[in-house]
PDB file of N, CA and C in Angstrom:
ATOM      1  N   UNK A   1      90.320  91.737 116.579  1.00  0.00           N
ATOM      2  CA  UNK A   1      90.476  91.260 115.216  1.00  0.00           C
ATOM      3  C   UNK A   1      89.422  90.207 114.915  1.00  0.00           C
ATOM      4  N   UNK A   2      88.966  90.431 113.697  1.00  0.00           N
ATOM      5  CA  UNK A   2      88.157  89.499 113.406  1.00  0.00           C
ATOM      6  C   UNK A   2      88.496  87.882 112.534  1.00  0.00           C
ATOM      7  N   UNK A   3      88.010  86.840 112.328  1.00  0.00           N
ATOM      8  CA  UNK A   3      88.300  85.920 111.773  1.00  0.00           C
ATOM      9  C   UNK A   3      88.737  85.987 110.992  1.00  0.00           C
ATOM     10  N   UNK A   4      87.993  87.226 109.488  1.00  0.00           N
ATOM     11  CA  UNK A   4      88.212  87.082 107.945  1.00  0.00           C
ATOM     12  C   UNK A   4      89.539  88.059 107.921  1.00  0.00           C
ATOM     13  N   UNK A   5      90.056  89.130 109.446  1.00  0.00           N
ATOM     14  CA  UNK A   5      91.336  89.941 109.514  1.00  0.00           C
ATOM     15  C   UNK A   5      92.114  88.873 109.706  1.00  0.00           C
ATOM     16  N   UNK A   6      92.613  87.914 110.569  1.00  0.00           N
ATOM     17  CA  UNK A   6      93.253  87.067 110.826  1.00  0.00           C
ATOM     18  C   UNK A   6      93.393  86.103 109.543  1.00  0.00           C
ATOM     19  N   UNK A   7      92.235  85.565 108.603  1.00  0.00           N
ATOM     20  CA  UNK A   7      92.729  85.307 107.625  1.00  0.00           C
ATOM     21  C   UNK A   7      93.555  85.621 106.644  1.00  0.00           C
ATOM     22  N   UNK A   8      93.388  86.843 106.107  1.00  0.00           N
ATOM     23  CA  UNK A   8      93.731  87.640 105.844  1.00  0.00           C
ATOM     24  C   UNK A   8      95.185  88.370 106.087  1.00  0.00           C
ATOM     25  N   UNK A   9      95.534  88.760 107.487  1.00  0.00           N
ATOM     26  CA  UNK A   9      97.079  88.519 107.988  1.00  0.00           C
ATOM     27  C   UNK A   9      97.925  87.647 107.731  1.00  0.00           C
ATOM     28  N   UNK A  10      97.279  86.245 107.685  1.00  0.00           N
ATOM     29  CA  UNK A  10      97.970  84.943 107.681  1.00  0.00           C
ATOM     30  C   UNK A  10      98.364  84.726 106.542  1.00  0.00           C
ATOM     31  N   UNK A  11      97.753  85.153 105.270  1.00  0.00           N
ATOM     32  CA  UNK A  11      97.881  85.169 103.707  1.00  0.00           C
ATOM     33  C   UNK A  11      98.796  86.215 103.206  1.00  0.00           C
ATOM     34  N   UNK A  12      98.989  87.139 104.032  1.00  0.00           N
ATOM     35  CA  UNK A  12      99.806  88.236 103.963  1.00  0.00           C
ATOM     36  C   UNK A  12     101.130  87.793 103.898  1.00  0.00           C
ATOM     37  N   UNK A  13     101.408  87.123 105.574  1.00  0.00           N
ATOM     38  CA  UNK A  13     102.565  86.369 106.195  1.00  0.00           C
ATOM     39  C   UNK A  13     103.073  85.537 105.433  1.00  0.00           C
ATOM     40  N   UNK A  14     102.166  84.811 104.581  1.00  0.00           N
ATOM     41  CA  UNK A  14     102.139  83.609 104.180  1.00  0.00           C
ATOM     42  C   UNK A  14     103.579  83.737 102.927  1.00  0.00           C
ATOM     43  N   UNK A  15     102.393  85.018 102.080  1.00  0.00           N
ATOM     44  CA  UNK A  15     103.179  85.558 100.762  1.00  0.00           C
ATOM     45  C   UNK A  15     104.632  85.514 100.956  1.00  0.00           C
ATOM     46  N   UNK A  16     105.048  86.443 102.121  1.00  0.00           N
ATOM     47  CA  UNK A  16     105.626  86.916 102.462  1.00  0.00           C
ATOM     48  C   UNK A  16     107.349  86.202 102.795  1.00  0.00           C
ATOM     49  N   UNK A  17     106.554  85.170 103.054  1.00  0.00           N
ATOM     50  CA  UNK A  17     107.776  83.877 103.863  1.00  0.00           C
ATOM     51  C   UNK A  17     108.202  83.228 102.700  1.00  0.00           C
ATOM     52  N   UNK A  18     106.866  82.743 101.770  1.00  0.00           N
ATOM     53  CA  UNK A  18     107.104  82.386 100.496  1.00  0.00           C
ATOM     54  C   UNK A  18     108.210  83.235  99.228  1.00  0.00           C
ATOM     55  N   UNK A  19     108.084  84.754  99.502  1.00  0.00           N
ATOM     56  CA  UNK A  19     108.847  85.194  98.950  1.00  0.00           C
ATOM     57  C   UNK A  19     110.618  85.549  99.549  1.00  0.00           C
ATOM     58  N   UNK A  20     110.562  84.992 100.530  1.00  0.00           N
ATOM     59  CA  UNK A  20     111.418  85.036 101.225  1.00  0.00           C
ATOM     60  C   UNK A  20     112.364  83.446 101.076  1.00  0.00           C
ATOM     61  N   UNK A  21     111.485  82.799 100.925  1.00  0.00           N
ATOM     62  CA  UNK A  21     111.924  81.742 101.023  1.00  0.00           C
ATOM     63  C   UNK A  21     112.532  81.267  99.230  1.00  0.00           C
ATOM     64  N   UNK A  22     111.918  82.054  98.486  1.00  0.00           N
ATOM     65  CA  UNK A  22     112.611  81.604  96.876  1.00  0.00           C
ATOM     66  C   UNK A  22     113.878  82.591  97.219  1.00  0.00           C
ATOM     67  N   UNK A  23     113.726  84.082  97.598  1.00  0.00           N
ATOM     68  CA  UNK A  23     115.137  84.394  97.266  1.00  0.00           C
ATOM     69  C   UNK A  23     116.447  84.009  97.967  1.00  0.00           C
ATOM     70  N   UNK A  24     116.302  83.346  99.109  1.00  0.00           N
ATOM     71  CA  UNK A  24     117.007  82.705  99.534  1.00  0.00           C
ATOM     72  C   UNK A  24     117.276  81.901  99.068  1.00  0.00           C
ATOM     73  N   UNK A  25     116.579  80.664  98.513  1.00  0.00           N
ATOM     74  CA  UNK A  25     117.326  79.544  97.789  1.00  0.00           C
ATOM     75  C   UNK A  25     117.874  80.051  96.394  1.00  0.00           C
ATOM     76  N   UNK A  26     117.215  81.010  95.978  1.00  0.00           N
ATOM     77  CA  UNK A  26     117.991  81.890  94.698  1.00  0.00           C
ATOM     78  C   UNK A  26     119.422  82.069  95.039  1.00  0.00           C
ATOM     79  N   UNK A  27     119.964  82.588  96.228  1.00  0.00           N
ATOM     80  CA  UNK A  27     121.063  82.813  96.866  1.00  0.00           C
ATOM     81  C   UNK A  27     121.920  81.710  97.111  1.00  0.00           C
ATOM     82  N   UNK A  28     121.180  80.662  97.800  1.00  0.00           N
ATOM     83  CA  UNK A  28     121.604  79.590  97.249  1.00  0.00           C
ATOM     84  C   UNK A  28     122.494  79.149  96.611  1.00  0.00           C
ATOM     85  N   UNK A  29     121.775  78.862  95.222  1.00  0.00           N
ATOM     86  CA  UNK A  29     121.975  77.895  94.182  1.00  0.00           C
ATOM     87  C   UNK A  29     123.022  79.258  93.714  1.00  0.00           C
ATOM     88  N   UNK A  30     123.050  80.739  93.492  1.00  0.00           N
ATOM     89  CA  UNK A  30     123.991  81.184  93.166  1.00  0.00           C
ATOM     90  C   UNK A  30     125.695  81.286  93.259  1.00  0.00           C
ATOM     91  N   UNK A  31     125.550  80.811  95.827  1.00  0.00           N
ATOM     92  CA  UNK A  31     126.546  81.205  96.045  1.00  0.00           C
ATOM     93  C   UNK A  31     127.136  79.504  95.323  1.00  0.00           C
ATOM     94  N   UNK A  32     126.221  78.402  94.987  1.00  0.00           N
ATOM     95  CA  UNK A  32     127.121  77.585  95.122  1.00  0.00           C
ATOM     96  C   UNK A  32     127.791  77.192  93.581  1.00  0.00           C
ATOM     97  N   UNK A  33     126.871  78.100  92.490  1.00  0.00           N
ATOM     98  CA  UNK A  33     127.681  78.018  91.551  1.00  0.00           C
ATOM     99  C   UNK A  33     129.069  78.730  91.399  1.00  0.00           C
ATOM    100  N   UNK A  34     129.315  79.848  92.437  1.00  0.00           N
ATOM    101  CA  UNK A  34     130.494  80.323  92.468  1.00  0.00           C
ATOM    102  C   UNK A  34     131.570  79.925  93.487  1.00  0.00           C
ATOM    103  N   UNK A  35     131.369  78.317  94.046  1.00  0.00           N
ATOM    104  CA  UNK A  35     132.252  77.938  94.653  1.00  0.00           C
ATOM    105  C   UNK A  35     132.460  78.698  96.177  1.00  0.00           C
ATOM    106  N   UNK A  36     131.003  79.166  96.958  1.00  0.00           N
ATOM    107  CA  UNK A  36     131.312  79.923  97.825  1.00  0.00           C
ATOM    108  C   UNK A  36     130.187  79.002  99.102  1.00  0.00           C
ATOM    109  N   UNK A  37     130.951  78.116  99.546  1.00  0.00           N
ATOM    110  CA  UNK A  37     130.009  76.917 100.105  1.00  0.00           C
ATOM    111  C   UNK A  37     129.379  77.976 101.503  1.00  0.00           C
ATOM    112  N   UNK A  38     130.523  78.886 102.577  1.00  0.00           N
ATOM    113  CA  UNK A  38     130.111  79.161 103.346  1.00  0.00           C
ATOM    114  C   UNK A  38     129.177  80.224 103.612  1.00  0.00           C
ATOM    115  N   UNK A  39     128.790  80.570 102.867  1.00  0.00           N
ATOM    116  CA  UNK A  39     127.414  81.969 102.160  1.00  0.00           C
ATOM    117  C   UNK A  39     126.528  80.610 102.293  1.00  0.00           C
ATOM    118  N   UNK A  40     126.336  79.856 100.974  1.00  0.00           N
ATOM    119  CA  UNK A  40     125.348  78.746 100.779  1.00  0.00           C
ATOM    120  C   UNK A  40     125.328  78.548 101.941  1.00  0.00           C
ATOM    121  N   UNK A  41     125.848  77.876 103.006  1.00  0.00           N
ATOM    122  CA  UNK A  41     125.258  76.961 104.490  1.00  0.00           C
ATOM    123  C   UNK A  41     124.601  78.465 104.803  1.00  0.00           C
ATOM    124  N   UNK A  42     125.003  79.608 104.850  1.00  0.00           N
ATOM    125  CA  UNK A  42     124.156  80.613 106.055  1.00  0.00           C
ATOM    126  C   UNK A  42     123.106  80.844 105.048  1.00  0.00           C
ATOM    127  N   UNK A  43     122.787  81.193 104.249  1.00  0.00           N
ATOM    128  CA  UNK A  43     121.610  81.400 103.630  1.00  0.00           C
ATOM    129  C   UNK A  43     120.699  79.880 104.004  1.00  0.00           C
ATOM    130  N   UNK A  44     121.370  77.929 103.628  1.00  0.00           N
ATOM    131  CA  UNK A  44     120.325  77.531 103.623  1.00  0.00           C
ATOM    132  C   UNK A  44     120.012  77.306 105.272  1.00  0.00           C
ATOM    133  N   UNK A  45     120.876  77.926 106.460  1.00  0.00           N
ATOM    134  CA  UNK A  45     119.937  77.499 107.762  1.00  0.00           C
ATOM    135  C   UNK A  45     118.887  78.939 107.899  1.00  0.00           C
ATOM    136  N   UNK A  46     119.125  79.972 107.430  1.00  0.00           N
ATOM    137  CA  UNK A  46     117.948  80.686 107.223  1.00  0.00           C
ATOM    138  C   UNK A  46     116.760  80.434 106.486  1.00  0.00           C
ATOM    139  N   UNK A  47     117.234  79.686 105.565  1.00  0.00           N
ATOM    140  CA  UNK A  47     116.092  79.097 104.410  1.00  0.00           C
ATOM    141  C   UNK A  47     115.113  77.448 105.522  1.00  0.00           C
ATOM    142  N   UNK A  48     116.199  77.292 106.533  1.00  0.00           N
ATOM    143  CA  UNK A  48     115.501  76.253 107.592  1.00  0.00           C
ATOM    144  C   UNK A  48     114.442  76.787 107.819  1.00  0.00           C
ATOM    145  N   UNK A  49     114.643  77.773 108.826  1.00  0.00           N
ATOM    146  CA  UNK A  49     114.011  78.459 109.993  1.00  0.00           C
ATOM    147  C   UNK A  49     112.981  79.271 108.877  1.00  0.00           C
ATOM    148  N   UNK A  50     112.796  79.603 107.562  1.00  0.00           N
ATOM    149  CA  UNK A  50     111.600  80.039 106.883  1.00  0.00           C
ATOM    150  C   UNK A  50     110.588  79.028 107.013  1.00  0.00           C
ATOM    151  N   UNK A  51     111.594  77.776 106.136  1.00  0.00           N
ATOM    152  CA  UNK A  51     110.470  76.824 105.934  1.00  0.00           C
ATOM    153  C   UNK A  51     109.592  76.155 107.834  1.00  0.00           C
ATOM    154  N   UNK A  52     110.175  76.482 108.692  1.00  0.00           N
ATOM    155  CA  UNK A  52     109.870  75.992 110.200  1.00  0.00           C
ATOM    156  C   UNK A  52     108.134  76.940 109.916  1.00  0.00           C
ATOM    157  N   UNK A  53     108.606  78.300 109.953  1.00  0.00           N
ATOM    158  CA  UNK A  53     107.591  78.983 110.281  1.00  0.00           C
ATOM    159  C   UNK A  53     105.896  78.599 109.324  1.00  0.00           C
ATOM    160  N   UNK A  54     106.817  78.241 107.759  1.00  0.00           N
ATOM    161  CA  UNK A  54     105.882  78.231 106.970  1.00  0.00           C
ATOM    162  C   UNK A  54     104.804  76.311 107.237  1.00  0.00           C
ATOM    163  N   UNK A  55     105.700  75.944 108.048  1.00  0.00           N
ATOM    164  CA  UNK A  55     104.828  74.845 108.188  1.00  0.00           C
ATOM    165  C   UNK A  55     103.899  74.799 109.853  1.00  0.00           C
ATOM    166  N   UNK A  56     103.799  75.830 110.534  1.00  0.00           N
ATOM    167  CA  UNK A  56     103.085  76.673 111.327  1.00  0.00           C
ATOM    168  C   UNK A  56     101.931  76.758 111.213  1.00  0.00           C
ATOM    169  N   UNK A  57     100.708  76.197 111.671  1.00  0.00           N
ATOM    170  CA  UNK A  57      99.219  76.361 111.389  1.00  0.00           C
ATOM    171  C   UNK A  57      99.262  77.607 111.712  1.00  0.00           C
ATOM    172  N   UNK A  58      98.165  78.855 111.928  1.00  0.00           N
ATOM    173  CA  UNK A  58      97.340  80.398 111.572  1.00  0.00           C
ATOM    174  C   UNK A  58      97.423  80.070 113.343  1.00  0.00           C
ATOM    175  N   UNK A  59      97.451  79.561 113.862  1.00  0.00           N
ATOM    176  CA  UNK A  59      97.506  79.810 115.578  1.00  0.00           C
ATOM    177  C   UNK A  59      98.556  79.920 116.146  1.00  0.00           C
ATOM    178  N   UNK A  60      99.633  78.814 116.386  1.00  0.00           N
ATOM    179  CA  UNK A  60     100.730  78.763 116.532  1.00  0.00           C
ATOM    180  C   UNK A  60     102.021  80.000 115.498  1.00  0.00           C
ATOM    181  N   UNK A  61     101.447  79.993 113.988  1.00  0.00           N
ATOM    182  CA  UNK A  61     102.302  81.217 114.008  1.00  0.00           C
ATOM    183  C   UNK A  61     101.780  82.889 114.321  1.00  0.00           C
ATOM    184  N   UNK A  62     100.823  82.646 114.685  1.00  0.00           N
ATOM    185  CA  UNK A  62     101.041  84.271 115.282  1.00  0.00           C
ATOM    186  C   UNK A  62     101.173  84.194 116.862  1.00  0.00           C
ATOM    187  N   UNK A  63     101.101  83.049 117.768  1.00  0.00           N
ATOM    188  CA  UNK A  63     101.831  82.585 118.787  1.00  0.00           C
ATOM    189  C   UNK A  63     103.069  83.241 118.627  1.00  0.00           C
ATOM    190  N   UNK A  64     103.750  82.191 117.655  1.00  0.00           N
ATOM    191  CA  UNK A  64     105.175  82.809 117.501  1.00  0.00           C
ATOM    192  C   UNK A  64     105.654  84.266 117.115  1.00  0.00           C
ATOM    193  N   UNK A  65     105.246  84.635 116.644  1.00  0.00           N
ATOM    194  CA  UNK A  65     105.228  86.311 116.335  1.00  0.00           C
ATOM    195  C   UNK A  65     105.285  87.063 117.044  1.00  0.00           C
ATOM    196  N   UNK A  66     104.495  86.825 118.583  1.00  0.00           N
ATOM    197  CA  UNK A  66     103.848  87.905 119.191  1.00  0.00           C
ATOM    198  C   UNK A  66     104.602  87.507 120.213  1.00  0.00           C
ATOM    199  N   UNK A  67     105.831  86.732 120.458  1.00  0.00           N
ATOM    200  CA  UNK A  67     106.822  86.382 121.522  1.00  0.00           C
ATOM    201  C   UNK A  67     107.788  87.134 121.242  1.00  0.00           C
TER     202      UNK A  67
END
């Protein structure tokens, strides 16, 4: 793989977590307008472990990936 592929992957990933990471808090803010606290906690420790990855420099997360 080359540098500008690896860039490129990483922007992919990137999108990716990002879009992952709104619909989850979408889920969120939904379960908790309907009074459904224990949905809200499992969605926001998944919404943790997004934001973990997304603060991951381009080395360390494809480290993590490839474990």
């Amino acid at each position: 793989m080359t540098n500008s592929d690896d860039d490129e992957r990483y922007v992919r990933i990137m999108q990716k977590l990002q879009a992952k990471h709104d619909d989850l808090f979408e889920k969120i803010v939904f379960a908790q307008r309907e009074d459904k606290d224990d949905i809200a906690k499992s969605h926001a420790c998944e919404l943790v472990a997004v934001r973990e990855m997304m603060k991951l420099d381009k080395h360390e997360l494809f480290k993590k990936l490839n474990e």
